[in-house]
N, C-alpha and C. Protein backbone atom coordinates (compact mmCIF):
# COMPACT_ATOMS: atom_id res chain seq x y z
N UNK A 1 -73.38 -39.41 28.45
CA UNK A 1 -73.01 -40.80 28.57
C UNK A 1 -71.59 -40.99 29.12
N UNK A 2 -70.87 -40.13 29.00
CA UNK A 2 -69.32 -39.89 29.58
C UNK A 2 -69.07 -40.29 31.13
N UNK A 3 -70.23 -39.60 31.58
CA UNK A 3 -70.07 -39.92 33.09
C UNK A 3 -71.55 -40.83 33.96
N UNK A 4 -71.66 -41.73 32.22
CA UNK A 4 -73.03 -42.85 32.92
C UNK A 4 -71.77 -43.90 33.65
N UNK A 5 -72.38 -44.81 34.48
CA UNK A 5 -72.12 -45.70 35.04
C UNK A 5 -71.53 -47.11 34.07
N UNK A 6 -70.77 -47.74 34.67
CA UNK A 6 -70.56 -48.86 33.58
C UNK A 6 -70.06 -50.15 34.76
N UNK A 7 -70.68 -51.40 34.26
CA UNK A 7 -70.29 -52.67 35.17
C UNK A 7 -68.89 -53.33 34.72
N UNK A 8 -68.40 -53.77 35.59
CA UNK A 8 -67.45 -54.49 35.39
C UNK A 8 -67.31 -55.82 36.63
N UNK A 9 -66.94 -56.94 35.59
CA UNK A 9 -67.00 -58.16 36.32
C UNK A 9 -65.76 -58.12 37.20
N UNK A 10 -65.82 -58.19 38.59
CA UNK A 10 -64.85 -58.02 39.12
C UNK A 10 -63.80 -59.43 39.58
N UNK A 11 -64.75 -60.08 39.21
CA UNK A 11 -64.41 -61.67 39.63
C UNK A 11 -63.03 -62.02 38.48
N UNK A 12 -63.51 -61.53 37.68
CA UNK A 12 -62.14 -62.04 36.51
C UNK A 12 -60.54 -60.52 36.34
N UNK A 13 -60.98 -60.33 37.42
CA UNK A 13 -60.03 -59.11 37.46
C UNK A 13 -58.62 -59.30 38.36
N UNK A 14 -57.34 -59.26 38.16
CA UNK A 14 -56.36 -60.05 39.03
C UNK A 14 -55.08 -59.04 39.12
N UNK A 15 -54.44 -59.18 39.91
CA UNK A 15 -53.29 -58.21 39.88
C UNK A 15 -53.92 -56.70 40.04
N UNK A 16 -54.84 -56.40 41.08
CA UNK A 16 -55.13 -55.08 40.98
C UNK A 16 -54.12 -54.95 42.15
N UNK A 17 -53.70 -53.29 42.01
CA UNK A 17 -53.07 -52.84 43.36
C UNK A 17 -53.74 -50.99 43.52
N UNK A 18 -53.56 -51.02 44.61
CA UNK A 18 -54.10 -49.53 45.05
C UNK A 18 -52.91 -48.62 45.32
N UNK A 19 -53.26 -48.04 44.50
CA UNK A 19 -51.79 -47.02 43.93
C UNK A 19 -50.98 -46.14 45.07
N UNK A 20 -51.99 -45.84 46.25
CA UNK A 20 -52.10 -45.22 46.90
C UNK A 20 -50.93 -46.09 48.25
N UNK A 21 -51.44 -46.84 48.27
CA UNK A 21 -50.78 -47.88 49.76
C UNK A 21 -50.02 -48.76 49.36
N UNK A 22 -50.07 -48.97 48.01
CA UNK A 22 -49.32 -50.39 47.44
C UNK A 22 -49.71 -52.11 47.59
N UNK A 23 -51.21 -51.76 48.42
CA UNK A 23 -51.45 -53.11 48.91
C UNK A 23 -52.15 -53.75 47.42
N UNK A 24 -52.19 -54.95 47.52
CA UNK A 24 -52.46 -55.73 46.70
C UNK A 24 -54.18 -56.10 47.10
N UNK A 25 -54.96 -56.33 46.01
CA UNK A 25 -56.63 -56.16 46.33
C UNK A 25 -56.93 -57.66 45.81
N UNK A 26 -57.20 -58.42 46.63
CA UNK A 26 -58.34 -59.58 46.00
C UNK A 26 -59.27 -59.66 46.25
N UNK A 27 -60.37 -58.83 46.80
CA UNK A 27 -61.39 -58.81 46.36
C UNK A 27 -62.01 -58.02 46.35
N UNK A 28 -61.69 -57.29 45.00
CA UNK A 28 -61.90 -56.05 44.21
C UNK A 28 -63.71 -55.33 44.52
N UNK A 29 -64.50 -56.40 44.20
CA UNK A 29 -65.76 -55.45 44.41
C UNK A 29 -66.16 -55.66 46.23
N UNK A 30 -65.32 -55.83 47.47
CA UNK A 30 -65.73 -55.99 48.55
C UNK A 30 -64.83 -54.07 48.59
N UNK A 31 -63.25 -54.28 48.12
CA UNK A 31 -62.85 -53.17 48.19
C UNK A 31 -63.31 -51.60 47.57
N UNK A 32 -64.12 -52.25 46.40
CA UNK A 32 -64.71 -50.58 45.60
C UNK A 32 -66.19 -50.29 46.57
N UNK A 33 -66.75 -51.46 46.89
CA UNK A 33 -67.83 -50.78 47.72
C UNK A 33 -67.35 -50.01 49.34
N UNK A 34 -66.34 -50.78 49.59
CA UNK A 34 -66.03 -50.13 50.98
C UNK A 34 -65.36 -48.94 51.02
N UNK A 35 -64.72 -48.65 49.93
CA UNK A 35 -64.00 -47.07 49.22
C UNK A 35 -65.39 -46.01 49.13
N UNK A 36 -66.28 -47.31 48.06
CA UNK A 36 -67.70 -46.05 47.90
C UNK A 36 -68.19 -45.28 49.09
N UNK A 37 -68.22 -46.19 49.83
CA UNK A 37 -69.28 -45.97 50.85
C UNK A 37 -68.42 -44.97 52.13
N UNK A 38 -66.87 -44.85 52.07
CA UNK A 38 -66.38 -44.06 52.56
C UNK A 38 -66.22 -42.48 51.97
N UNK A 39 -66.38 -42.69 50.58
CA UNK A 39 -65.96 -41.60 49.77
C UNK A 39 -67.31 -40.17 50.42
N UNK A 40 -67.28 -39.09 50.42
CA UNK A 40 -67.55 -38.08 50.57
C UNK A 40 -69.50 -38.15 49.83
N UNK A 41 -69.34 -38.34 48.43
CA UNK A 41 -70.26 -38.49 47.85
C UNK A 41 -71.04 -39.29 48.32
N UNK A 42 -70.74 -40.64 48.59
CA UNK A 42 -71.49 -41.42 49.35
C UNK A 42 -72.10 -41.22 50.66
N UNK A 43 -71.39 -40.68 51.32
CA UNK A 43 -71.84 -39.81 52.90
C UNK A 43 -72.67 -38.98 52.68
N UNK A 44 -72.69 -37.66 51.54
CA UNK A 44 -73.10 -36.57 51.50
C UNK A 44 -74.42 -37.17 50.77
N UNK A 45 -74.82 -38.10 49.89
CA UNK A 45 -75.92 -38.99 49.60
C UNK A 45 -76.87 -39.56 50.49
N UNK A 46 -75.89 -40.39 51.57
CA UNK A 46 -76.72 -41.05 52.96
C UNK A 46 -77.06 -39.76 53.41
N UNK A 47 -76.35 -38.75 54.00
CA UNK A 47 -77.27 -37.27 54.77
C UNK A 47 -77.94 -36.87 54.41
N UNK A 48 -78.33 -36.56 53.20
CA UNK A 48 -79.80 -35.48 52.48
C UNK A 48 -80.87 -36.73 52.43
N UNK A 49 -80.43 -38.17 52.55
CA UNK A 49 -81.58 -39.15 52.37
C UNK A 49 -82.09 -38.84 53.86
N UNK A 50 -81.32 -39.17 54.68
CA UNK A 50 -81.77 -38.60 56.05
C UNK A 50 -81.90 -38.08 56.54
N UNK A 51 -81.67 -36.52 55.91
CA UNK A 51 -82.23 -35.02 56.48
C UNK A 51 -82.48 -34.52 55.09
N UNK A 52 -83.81 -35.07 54.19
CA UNK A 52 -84.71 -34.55 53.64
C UNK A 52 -84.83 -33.42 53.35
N UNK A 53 -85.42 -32.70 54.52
CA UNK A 53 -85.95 -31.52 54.68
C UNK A 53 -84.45 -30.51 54.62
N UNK A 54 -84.14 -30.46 55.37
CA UNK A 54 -82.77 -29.41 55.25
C UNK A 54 -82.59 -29.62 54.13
N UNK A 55 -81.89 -30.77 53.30
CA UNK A 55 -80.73 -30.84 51.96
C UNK A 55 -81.84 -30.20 50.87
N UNK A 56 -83.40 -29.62 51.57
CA UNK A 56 -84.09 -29.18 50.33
C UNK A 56 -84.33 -28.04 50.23
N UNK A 57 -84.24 -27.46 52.01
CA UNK A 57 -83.80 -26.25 52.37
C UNK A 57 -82.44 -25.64 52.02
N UNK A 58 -81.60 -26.07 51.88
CA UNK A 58 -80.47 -25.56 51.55
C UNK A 58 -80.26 -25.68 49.67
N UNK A 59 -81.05 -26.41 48.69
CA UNK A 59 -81.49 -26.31 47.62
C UNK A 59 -82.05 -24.80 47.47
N UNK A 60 -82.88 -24.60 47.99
CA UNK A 60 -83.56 -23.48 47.65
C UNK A 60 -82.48 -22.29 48.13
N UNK A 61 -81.86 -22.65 49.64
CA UNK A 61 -81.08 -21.53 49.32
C UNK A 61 -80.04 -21.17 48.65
N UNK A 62 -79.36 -22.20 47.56
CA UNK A 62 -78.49 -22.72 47.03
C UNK A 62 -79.48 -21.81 45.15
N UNK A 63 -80.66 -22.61 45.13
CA UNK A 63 -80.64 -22.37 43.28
C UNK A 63 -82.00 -21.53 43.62
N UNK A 64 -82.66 -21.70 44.87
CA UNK A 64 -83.88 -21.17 44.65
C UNK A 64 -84.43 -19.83 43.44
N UNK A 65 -84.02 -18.83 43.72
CA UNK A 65 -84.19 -17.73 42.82
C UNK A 65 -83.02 -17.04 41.99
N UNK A 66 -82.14 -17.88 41.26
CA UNK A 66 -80.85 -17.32 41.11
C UNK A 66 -79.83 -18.69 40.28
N UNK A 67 -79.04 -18.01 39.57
CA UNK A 67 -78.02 -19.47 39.26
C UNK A 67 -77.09 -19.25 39.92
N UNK A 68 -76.68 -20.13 40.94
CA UNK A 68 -75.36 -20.44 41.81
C UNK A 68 -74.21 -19.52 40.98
N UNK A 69 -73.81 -19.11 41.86
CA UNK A 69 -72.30 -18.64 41.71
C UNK A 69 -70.75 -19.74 42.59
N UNK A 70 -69.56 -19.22 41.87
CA UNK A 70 -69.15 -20.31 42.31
C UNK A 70 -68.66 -19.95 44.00
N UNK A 71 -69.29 -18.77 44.38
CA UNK A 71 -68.88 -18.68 45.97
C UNK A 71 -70.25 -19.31 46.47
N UNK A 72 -71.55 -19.12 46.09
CA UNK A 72 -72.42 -19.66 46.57
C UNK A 72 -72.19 -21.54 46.56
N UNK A 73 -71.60 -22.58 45.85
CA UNK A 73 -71.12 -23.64 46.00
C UNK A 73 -70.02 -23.71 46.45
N UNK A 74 -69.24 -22.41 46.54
CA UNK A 74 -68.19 -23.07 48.11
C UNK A 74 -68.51 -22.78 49.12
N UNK A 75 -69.28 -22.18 49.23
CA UNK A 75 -70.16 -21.91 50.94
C UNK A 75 -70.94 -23.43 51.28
N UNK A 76 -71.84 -23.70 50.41
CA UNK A 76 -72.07 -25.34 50.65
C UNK A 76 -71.39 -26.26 50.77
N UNK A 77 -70.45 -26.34 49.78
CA UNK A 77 -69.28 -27.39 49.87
C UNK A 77 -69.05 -27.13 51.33
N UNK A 78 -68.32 -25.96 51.91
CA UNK A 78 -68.02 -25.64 52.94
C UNK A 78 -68.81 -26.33 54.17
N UNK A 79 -70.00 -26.21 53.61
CA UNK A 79 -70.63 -26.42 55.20
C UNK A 79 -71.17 -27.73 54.92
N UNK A 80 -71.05 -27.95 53.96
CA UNK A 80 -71.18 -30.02 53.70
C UNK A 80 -69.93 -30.59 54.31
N UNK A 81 -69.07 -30.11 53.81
CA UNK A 81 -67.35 -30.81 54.81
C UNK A 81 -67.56 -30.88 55.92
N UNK A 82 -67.90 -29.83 56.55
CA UNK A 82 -67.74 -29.73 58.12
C UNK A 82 -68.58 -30.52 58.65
N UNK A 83 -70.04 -30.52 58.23
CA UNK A 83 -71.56 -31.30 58.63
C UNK A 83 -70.50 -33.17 58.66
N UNK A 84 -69.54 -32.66 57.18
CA UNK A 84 -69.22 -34.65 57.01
C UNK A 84 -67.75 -35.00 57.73
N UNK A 85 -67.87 -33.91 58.77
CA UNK A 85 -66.33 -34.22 60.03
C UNK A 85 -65.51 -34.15 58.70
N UNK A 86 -64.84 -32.86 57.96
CA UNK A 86 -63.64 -32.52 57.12
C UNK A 86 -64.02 -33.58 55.63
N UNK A 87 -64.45 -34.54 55.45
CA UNK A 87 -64.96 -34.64 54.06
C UNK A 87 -64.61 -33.92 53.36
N UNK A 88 -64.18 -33.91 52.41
CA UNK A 88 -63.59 -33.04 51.06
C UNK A 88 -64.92 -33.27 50.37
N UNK A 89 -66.46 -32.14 50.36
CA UNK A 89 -67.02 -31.59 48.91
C UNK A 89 -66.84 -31.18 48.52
N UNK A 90 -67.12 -31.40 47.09
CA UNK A 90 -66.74 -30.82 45.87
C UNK A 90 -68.04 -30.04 45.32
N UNK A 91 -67.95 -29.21 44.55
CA UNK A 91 -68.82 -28.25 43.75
C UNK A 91 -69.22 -29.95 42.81
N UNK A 92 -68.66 -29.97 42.15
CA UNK A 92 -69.30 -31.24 41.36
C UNK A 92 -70.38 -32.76 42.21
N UNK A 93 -69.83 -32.44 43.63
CA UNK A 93 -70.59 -33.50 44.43
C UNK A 93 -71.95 -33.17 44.33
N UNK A 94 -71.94 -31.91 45.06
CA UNK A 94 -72.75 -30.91 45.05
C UNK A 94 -74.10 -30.98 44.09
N UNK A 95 -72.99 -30.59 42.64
CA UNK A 95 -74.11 -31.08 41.53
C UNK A 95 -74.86 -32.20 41.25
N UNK A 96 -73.95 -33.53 41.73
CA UNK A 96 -74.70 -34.60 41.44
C UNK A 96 -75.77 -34.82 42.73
N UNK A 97 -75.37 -33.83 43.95
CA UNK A 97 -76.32 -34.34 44.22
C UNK A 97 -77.86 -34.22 44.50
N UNK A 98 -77.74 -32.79 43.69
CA UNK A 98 -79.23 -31.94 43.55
C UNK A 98 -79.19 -32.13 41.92
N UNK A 99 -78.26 -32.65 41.06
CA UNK A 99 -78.79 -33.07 39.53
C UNK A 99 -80.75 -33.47 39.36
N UNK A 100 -80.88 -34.25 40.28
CA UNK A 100 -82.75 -34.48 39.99
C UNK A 100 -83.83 -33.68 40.73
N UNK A 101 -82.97 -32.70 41.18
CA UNK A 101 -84.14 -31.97 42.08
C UNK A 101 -84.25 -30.56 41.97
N UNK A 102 -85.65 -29.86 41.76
CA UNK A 102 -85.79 -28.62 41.52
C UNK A 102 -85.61 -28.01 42.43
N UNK A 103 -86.07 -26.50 43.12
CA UNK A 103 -85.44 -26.00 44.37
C UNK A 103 -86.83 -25.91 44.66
N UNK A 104 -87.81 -26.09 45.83
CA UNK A 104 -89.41 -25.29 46.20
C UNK A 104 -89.23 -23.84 45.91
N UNK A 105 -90.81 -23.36 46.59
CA UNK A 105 -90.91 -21.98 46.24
C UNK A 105 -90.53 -21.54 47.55
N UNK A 106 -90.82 -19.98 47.90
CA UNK A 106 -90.85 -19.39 48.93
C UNK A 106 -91.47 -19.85 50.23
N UNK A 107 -92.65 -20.07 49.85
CA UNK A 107 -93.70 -20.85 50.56
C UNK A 107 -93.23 -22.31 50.73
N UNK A 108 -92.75 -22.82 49.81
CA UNK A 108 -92.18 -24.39 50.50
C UNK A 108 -91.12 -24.64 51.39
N UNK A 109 -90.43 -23.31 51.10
CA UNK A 109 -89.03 -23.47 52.15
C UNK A 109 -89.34 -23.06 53.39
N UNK A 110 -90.29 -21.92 53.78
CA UNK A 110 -91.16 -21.98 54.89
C UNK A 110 -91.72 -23.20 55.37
N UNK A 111 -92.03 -23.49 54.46
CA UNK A 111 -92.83 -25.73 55.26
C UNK A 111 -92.02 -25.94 55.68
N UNK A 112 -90.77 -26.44 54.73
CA UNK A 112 -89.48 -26.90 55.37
C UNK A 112 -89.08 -26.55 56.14
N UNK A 113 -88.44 -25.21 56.73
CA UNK A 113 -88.48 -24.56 57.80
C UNK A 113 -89.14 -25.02 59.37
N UNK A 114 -90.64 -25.26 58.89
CA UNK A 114 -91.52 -25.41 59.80
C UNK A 114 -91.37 -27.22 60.18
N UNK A 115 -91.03 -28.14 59.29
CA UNK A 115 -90.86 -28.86 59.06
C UNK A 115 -89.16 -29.23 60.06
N UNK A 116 -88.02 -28.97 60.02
CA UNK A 116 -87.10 -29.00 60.17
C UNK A 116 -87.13 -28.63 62.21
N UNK A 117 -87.71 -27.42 62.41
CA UNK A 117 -88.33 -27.38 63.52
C UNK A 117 -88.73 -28.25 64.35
N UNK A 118 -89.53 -28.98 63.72
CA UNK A 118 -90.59 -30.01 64.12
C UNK A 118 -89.66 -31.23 64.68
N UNK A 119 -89.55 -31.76 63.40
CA UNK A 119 -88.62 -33.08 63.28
C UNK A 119 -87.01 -33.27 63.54
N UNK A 120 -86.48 -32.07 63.53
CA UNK A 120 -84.86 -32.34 63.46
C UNK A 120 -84.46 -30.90 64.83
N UNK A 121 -84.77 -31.96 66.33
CA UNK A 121 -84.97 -30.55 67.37
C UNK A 121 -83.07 -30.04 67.58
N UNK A 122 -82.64 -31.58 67.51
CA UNK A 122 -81.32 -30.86 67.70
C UNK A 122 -80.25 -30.41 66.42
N UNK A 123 -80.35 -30.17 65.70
CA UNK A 123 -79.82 -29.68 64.29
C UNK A 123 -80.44 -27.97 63.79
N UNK A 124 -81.42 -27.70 64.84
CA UNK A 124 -81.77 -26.56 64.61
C UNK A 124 -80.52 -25.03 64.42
N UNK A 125 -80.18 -25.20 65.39
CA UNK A 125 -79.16 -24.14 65.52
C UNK A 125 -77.86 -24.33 64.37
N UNK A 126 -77.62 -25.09 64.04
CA UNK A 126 -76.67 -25.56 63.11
C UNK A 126 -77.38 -25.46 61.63
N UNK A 127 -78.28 -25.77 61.39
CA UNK A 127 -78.93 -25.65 60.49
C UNK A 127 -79.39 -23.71 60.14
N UNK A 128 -79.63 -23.47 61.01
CA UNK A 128 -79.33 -21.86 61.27
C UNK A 128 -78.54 -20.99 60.59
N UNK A 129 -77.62 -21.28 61.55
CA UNK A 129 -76.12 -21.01 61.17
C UNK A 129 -75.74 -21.12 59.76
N UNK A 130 -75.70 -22.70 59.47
CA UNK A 130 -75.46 -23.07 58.05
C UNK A 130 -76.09 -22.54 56.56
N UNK A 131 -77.44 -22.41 56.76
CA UNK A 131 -78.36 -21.61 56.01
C UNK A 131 -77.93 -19.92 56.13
N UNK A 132 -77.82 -19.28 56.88
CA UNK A 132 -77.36 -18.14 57.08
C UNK A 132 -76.11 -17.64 55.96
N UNK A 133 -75.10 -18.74 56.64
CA UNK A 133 -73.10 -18.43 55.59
C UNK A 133 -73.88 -18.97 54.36
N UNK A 134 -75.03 -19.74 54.07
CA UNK A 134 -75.41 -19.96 52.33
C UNK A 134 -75.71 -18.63 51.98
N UNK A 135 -76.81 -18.36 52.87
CA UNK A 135 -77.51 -17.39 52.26
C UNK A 135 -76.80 -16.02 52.04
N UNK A 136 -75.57 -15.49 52.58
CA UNK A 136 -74.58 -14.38 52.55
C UNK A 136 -73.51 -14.88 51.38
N UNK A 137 -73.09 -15.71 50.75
CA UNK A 137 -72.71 -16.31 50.00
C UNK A 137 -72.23 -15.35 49.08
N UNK A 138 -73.38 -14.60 48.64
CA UNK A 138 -73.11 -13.36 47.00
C UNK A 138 -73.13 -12.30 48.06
N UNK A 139 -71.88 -11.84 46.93
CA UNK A 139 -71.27 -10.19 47.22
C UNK A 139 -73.13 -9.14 47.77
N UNK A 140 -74.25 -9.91 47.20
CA UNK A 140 -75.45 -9.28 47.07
C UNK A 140 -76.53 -9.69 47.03
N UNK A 141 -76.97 -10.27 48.44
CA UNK A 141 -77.83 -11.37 48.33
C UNK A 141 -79.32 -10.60 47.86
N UNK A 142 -79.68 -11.41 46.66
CA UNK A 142 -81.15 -10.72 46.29
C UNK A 142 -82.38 -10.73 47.26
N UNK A 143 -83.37 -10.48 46.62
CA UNK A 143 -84.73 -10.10 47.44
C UNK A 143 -85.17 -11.94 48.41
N UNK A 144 -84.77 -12.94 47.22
CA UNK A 144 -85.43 -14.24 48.12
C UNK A 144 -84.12 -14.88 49.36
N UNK A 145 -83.25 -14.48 48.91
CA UNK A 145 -82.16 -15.04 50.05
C UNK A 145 -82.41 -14.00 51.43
N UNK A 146 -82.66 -12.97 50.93
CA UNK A 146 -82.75 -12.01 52.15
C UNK A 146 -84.12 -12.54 53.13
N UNK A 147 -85.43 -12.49 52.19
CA UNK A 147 -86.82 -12.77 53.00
C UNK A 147 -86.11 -14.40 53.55
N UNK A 148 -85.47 -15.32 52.92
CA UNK A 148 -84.93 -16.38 53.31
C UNK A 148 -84.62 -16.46 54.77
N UNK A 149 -83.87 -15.62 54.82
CA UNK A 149 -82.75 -15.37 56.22
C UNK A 149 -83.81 -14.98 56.91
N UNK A 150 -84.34 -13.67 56.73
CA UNK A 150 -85.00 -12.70 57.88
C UNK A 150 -86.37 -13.72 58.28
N UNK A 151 -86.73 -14.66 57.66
CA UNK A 151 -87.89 -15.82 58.03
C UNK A 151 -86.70 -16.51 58.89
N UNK A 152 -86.06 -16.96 59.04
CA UNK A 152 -85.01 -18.15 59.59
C UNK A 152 -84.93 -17.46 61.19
N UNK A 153 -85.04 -16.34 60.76
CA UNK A 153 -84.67 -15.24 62.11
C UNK A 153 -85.69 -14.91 63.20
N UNK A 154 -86.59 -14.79 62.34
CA UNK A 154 -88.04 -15.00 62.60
C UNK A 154 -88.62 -16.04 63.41
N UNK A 155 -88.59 -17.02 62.76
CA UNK A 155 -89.02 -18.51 63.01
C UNK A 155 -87.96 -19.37 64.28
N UNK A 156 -87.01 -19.42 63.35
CA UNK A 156 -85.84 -19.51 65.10
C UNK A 156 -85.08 -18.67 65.60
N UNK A 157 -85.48 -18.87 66.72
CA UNK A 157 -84.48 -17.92 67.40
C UNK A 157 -83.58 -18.25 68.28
């Protein structure tokens, strides 16, 4: 409950200032949505809504067979920044933003794969790439990150 959501009437709120610039805010909920919607989390939210398939591909290569290590979430973070033009992710973004989602199996990340192919022609090579620095991530990538890769290698070339 610490980090549930909570409303606040913004209309009766006066004398706010943004600590940051010193400017003075009157109208507080035009300014928290336009902060939201710039903030990192919010970006990195709009992208996996709109590239589906990858942000589920990179799930699996992220938790698929294994619990994340914390180099395996700075390799994502990593390649979430760059995907969000320098965006600062966070390992905690990260979390919230696969918090509701399990990782597929072997066989599903192949769909996806096949899937990603299909639908997303120019993101292929990048998506490549990106899946690849996930999947090298541990000092020792196990048996599913490896068949992971060597399918990726396989499949695109």
């Amino acid at each position: 409950m610490l980090r549930a959501g909570r409303p606040f009437n913004t209309k009766k709120m006066t004398d706010v200032i943004d600590v940051t610039t010193g400017e003075i805010i009157e109208d507080v909920r035009s300014y928290a949505e336009t902060n939201w919607q710039e903030s990192a989390r919010a970006r990195l939210e709009k992208w996996a809504t709109e590239n589906e398939r990858i942000a589920k591909a990179f799930l699996f290569l992220l938790k698929g067979n294994k619990r994340p290590t914390k180099s395996d979430y700075q390799s994502i973070c990593s390649v979430f920044s760059e995907m969000l033009d320098g965006a600062v992710v966070t390992t905690s973004e990260v979390k919230y933003l696969y918090s509701e989602s399990d990782p597929t199996t072997a066989v599903g990340f192949q769909r996806l794969v096949g899937g990603i192919v299909k639908h997303h022609p120019a993101q292929i090579s990048w998506f490549k790439e990106s899946a690849i620095k996930i999947g090298h991530a541990r000092a020792k990538p196990n048996f599913a990150d490896q068949a992971a890769i060597d399918y990726l290698n396989k499949r695109i070339s």
